[in-house]
C-alpha atoms as a PDB file:
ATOM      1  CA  UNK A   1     -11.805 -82.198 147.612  1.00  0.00           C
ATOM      2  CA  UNK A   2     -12.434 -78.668 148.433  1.00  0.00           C
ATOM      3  CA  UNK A   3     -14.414 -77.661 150.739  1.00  0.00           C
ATOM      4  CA  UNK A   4     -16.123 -74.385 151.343  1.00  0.00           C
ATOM      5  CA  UNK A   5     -17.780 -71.117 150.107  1.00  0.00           C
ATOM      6  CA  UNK A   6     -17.976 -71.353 146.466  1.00  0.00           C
ATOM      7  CA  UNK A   7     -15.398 -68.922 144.495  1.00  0.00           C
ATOM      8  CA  UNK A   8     -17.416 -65.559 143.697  1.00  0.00           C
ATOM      9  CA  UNK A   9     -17.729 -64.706 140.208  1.00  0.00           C
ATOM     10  CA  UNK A  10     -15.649 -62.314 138.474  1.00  0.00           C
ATOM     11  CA  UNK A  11     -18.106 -59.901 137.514  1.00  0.00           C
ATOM     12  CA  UNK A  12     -19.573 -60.109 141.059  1.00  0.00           C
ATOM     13  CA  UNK A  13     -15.989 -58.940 142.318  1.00  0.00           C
ATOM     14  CA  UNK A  14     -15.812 -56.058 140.337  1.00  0.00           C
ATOM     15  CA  UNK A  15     -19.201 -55.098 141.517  1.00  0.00           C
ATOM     16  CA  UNK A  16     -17.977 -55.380 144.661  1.00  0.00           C
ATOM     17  CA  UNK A  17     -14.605 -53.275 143.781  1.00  0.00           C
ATOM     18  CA  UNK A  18     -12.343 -56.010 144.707  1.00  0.00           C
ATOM     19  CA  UNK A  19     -10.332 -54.930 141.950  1.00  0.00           C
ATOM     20  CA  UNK A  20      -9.430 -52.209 143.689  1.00  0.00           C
ATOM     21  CA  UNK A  21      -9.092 -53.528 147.282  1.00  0.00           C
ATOM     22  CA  UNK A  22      -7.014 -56.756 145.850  1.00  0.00           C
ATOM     23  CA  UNK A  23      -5.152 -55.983 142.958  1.00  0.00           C
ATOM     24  CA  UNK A  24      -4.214 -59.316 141.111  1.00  0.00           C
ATOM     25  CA  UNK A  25      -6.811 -61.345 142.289  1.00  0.00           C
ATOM     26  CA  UNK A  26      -9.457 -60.978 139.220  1.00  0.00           C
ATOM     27  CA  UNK A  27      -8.879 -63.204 136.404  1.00  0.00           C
ATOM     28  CA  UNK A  28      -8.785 -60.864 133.754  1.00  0.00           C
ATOM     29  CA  UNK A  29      -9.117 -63.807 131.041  1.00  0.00           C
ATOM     30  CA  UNK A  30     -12.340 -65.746 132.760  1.00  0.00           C
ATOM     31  CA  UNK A  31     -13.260 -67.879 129.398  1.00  0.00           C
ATOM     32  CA  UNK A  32     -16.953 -67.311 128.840  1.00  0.00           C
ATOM     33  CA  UNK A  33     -19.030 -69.699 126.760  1.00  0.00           C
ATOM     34  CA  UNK A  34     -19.773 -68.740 123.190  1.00  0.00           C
ATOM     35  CA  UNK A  35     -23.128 -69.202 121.345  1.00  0.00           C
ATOM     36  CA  UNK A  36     -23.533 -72.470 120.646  1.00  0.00           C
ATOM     37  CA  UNK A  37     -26.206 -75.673 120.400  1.00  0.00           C
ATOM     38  CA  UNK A  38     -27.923 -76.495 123.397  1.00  0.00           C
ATOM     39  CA  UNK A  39     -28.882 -79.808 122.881  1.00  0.00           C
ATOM     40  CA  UNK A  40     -27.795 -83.517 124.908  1.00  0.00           C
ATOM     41  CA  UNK A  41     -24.768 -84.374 123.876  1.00  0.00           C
ATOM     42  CA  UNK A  42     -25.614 -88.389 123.816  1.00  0.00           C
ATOM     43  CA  UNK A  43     -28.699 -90.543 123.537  1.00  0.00           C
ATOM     44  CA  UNK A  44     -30.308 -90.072 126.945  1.00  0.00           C
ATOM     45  CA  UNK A  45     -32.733 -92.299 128.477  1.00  0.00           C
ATOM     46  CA  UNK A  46     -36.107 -91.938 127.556  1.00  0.00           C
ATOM     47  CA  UNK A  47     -36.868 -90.804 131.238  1.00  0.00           C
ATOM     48  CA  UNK A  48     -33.994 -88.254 130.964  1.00  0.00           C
ATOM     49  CA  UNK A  49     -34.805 -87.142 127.938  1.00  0.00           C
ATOM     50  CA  UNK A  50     -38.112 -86.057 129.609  1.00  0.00           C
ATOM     51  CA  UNK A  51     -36.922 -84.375 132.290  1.00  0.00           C
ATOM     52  CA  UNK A  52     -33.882 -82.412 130.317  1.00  0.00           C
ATOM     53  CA  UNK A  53     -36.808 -81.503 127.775  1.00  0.00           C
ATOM     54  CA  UNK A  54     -38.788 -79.835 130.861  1.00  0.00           C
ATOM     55  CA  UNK A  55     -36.056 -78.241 132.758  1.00  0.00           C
ATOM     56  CA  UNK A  56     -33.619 -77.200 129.902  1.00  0.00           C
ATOM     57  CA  UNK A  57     -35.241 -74.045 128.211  1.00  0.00           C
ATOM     58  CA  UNK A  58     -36.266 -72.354 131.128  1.00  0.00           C
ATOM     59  CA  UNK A  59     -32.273 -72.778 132.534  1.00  0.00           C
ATOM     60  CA  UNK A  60     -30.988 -71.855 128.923  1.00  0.00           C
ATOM     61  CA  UNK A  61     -33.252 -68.999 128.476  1.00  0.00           C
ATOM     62  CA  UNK A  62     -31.676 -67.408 131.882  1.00  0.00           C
ATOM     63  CA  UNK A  63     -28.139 -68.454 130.490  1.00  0.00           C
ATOM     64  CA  UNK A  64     -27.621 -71.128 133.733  1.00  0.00           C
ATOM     65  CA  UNK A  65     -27.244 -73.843 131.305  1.00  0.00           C
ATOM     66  CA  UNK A  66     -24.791 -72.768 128.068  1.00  0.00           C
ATOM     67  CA  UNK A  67     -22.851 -74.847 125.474  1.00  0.00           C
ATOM     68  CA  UNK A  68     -20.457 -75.811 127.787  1.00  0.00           C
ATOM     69  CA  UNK A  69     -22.671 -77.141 130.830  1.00  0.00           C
ATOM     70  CA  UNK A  70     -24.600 -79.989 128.523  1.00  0.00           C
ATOM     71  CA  UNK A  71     -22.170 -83.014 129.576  1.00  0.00           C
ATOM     72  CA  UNK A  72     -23.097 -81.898 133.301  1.00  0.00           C
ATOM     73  CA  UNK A  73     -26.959 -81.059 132.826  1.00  0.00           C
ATOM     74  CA  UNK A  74     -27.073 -84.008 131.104  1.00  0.00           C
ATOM     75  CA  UNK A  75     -25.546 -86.340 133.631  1.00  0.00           C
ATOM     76  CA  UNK A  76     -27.833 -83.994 135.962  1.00  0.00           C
ATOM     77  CA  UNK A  77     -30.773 -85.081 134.288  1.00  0.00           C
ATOM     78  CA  UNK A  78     -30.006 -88.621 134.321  1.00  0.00           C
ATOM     79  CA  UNK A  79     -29.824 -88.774 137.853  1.00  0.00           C
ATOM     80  CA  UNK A  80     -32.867 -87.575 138.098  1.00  0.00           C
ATOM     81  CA  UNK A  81     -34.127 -90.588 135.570  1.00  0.00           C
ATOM     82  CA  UNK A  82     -32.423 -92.693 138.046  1.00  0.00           C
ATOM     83  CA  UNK A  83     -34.446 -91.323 141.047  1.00  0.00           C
ATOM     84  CA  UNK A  84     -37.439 -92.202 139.269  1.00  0.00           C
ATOM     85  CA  UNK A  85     -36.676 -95.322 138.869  1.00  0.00           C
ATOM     86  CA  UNK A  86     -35.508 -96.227 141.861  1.00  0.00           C
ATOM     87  CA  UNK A  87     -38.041 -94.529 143.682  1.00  0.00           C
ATOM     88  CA  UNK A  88     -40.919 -97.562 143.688  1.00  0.00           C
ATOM     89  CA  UNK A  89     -38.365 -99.802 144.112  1.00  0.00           C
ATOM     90  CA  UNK A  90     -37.567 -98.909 147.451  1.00  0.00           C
ATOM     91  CA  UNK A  91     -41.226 -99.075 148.978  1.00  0.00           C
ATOM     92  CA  UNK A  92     -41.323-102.735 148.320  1.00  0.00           C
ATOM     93  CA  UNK A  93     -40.930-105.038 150.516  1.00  0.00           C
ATOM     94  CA  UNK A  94     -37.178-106.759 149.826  1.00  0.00           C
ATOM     95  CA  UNK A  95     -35.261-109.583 151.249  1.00  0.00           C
ATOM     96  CA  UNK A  96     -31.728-108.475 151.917  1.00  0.00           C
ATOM     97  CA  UNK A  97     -28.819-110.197 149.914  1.00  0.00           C
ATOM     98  CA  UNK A  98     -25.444-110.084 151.467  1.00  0.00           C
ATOM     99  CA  UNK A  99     -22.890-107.849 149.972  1.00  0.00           C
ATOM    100  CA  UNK A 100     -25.929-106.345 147.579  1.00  0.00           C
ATOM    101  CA  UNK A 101     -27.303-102.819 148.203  1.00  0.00           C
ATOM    102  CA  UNK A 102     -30.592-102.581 149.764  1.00  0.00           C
ATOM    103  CA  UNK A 103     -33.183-100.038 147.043  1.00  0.00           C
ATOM    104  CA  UNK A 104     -33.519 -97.671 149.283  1.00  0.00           C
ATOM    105  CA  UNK A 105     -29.403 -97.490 149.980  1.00  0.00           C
ATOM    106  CA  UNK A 106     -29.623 -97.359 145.438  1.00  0.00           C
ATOM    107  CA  UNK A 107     -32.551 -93.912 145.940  1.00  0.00           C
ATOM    108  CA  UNK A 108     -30.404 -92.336 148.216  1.00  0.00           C
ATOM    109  CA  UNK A 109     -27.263 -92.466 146.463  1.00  0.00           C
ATOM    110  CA  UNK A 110     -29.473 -91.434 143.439  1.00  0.00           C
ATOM    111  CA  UNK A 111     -30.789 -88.574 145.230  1.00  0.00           C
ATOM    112  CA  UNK A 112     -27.659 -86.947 146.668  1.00  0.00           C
ATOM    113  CA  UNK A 113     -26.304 -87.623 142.987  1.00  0.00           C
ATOM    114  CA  UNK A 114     -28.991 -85.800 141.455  1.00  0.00           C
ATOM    115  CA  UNK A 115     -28.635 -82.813 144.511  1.00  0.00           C
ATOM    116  CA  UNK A 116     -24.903 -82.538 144.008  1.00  0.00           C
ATOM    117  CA  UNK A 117     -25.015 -81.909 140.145  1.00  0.00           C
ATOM    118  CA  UNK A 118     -28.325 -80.054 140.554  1.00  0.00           C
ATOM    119  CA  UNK A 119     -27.146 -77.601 142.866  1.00  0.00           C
ATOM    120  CA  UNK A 120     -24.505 -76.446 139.774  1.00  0.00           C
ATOM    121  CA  UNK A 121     -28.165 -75.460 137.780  1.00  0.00           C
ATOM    122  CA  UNK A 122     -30.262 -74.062 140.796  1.00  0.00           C
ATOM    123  CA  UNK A 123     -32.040 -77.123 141.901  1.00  0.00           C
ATOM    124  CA  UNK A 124     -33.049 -75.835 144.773  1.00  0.00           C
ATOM    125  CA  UNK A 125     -34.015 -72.183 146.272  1.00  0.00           C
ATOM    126  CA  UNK A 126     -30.992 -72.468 148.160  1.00  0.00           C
ATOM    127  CA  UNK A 127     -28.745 -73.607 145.080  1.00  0.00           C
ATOM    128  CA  UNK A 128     -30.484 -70.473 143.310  1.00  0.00           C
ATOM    129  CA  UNK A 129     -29.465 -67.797 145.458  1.00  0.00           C
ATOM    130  CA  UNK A 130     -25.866 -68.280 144.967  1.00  0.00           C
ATOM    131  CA  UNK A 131     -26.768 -68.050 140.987  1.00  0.00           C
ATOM    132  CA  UNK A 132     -26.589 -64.865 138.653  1.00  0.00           C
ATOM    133  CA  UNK A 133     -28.582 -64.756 135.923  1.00  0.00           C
ATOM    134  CA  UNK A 134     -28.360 -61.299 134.507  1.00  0.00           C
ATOM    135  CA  UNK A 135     -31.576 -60.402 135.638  1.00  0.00           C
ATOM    136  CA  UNK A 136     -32.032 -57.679 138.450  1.00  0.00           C
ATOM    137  CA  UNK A 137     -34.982 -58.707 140.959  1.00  0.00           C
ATOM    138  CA  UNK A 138     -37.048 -55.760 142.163  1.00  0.00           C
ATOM    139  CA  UNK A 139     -35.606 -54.063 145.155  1.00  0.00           C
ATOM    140  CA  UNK A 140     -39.047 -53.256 146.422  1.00  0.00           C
ATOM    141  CA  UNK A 141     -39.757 -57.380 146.478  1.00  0.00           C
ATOM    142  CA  UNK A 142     -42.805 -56.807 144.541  1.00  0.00           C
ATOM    143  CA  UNK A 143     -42.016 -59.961 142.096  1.00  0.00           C
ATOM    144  CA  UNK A 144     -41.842 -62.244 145.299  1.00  0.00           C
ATOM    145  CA  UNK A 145     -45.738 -61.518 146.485  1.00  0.00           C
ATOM    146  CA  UNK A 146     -47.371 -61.633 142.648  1.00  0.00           C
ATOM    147  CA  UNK A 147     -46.336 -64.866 141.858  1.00  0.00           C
END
């Protein structure tokens, strides 16, 4: 698996003017995802369906989530389901059964699941910095103190 900084975007490299500092190395035919239905692309869980149904419109109206990202947004958002579910589990008391995972061992490999396809959607403030959305924040940082 590969490991390191994630590959910049094309149109962030012509920004840049690495077009002109490395010839060869902008993809020139970058697919980019037509219009098309944003909707789950399988039954989801009734718990997943409420969470895609409260994080999906804000992430399509900023064009993070397109036609092409619902397999992974939905996976996304049944991980989160999962968390939820697993989440009460794991503060009760449990009596351990050999070779069986413990709930809390079943949360946390829930909740790096749900991190690792989150961060692909700008889970996080983190993930969201290395996301472009098309919309220019003020330079004067006026947005960040009004809220």
């Amino acid at each position: 698996m590969p490991r390191g900084r994630p590959a910049k975007p094309t149109h962030l490299k012509l920004l840049d003017g690495d077009d002109k500092k490395n010839p060869g190395r902008i993809n020139d035919a970058e697919p980019v995802p037509g219009e098309g239905e944003i909707k789950p692309p399988w039954p989801m869980s009734t718990t997943g369906q409420h969470v895609w149904n409260r994080l999906a419109p804000d992430r399509i109206a900023k064009k993070v989530l397109t036609a092409w990202d619902v397999d992974a947004f939905a996976m996304f958002c049944e991980s989160i389901a999962l968390v939820i579910g697993k989440a009460p589990e794991a503060h009760k008391p449990w009596t351990p059964i050999p070779g069986a995972a413990s709930p809390l061992s079943e949360l946390k490999t829930a909740v790096t699941l749900a991190n690792q396809l989150g961060s692909k959607f700008g889970w996080t403030p983190s993930d969201r910095a290395r996301l472009i959305s098309g919309e220019v924040r003020s330079a004067t940082g006026e947005d960040l103190l009004s809220g």
